[in-house]
C-alpha atoms as a PDB file:
ATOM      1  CA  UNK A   1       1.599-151.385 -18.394  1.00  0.00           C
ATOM      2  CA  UNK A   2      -2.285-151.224 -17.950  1.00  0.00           C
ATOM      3  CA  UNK A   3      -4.652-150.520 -20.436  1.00  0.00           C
ATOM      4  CA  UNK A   4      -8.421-150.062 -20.633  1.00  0.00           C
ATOM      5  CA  UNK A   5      -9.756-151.142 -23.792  1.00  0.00           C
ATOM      6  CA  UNK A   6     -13.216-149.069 -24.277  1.00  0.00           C
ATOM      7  CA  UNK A   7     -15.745-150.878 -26.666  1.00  0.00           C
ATOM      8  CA  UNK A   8     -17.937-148.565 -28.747  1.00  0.00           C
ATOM      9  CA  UNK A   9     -20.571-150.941 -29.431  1.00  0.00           C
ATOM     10  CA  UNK A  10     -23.425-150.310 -26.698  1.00  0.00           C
ATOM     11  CA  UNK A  11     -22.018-153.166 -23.770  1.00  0.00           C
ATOM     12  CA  UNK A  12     -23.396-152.983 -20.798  1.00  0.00           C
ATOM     13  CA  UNK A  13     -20.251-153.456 -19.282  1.00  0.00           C
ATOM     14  CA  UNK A  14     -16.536-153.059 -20.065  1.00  0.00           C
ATOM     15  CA  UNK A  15     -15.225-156.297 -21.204  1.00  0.00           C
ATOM     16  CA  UNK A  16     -11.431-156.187 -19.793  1.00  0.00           C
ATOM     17  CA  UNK A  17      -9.579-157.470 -23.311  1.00  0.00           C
ATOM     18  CA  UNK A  18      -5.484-157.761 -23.535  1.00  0.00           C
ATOM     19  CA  UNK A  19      -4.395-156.090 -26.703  1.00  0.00           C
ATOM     20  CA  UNK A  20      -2.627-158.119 -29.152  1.00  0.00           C
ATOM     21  CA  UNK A  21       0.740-157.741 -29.151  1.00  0.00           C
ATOM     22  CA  UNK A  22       2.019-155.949 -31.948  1.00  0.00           C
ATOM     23  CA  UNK A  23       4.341-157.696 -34.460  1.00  0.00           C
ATOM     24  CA  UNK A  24       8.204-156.703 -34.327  1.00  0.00           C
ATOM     25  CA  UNK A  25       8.056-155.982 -38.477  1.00  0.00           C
ATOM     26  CA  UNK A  26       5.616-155.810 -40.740  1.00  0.00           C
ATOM     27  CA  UNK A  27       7.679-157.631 -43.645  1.00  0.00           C
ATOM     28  CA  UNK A  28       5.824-160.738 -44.963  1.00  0.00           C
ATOM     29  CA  UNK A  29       2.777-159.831 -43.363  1.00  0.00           C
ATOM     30  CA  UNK A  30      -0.464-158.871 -45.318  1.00  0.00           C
ATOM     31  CA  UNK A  31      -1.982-155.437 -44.092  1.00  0.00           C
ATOM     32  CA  UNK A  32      -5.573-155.033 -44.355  1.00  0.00           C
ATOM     33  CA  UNK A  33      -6.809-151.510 -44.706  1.00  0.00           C
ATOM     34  CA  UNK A  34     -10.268-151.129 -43.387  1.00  0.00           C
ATOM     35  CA  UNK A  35     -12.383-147.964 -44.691  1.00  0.00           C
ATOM     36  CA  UNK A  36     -15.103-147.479 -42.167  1.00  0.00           C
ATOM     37  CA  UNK A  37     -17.423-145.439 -44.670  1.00  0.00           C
ATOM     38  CA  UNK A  38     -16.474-141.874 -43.384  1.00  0.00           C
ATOM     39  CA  UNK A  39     -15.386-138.898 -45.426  1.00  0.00           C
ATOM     40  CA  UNK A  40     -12.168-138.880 -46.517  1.00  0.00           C
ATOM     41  CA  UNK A  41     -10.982-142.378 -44.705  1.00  0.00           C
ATOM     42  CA  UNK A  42     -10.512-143.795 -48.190  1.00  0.00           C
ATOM     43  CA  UNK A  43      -7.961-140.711 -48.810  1.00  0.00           C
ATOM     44  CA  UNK A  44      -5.937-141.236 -45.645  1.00  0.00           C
ATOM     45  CA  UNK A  45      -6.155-145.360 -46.711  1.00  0.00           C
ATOM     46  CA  UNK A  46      -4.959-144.649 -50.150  1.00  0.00           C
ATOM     47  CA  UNK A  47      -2.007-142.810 -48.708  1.00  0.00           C
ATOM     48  CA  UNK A  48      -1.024-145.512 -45.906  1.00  0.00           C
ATOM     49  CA  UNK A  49      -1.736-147.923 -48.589  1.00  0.00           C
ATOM     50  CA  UNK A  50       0.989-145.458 -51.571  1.00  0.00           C
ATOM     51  CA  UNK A  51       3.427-146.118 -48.680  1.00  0.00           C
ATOM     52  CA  UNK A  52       3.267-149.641 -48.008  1.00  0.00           C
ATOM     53  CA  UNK A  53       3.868-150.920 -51.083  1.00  0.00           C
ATOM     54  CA  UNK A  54       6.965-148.434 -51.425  1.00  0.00           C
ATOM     55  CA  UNK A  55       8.308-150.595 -49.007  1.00  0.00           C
ATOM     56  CA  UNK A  56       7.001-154.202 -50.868  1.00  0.00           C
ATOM     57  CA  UNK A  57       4.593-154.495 -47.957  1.00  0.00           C
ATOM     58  CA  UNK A  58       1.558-156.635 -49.647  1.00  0.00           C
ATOM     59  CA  UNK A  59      -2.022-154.161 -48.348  1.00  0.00           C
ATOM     60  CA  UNK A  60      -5.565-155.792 -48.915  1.00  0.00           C
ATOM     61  CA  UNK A  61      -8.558-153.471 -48.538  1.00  0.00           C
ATOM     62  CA  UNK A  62     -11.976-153.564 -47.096  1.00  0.00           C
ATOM     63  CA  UNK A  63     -15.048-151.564 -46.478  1.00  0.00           C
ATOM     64  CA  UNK A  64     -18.100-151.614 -44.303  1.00  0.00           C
ATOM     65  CA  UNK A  65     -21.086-150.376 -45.626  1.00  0.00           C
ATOM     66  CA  UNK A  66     -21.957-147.664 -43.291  1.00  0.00           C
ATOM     67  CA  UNK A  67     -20.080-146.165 -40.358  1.00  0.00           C
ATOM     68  CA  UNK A  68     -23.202-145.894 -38.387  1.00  0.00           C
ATOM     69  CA  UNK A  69     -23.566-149.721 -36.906  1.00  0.00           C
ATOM     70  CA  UNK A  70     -20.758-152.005 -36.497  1.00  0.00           C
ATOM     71  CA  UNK A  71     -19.143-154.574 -39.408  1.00  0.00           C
ATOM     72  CA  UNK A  72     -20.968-157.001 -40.529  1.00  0.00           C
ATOM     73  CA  UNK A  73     -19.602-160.309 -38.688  1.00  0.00           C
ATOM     74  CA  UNK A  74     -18.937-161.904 -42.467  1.00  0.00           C
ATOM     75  CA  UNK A  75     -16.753-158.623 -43.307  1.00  0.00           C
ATOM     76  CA  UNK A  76     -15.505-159.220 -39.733  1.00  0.00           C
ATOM     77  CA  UNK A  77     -14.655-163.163 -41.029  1.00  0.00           C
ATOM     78  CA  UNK A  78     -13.711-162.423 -43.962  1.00  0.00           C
ATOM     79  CA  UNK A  79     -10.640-159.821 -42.943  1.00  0.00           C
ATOM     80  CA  UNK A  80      -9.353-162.367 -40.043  1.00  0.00           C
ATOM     81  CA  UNK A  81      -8.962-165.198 -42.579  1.00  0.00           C
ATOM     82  CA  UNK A  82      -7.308-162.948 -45.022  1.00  0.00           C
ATOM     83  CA  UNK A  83      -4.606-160.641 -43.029  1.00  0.00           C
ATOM     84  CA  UNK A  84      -2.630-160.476 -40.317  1.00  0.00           C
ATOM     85  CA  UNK A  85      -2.344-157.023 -38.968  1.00  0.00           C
ATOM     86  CA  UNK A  86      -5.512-154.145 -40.179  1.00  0.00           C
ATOM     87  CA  UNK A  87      -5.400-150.529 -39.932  1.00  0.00           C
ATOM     88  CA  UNK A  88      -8.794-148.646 -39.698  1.00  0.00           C
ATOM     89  CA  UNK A  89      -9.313-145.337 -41.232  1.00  0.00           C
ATOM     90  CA  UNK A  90     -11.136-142.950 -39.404  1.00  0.00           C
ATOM     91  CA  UNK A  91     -11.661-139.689 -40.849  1.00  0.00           C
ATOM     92  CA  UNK A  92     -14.030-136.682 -41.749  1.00  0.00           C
END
């Protein structure tokens, strides 16, 4: 299947990227839940994050300070070293 990745931070041109592939299970992985500043993110995140850990799934969270410019590359760092899969809330 073919994809086109679009990048939202003000390239030039389109970088062609592969996704990731996805992991079969989430079990023993650690889920980082990234809050991108925006109103009401942090209430979807809470509820993704409720769920989770019904199911013993271990959740770490993050923020970025603003959701006008992109994460900082240390916040960027700092969730690669520490999780394996992230969801990011968007929200208003």
């Amino acid at each position: 299947m073919n994809q086109v990745l679009l990048d939202p931070t003000g390239e030039l041109g389109a970088v062609r990227r592969e996704p990731l592939q996805r992991p079969a299970s989430l079990d023993g992985l650690t889920i980082g839940l990234l809050d991108i500043s925006k109103t009401k993110g942090d209430v979807y995140l809470d509820r993704l994050d409720h769920h989770f850990k019904e199911r013993g799934l271990t959740t770490k969270r993050f923020k970025k300070p603003t959701f006008t410019r992109p994460a900082p590359v240390s916040l960027l760092q700092e969730i690669a070293a520490e999780v394996d899969v992230v969801v990011e809330g968007l929200a208003d």
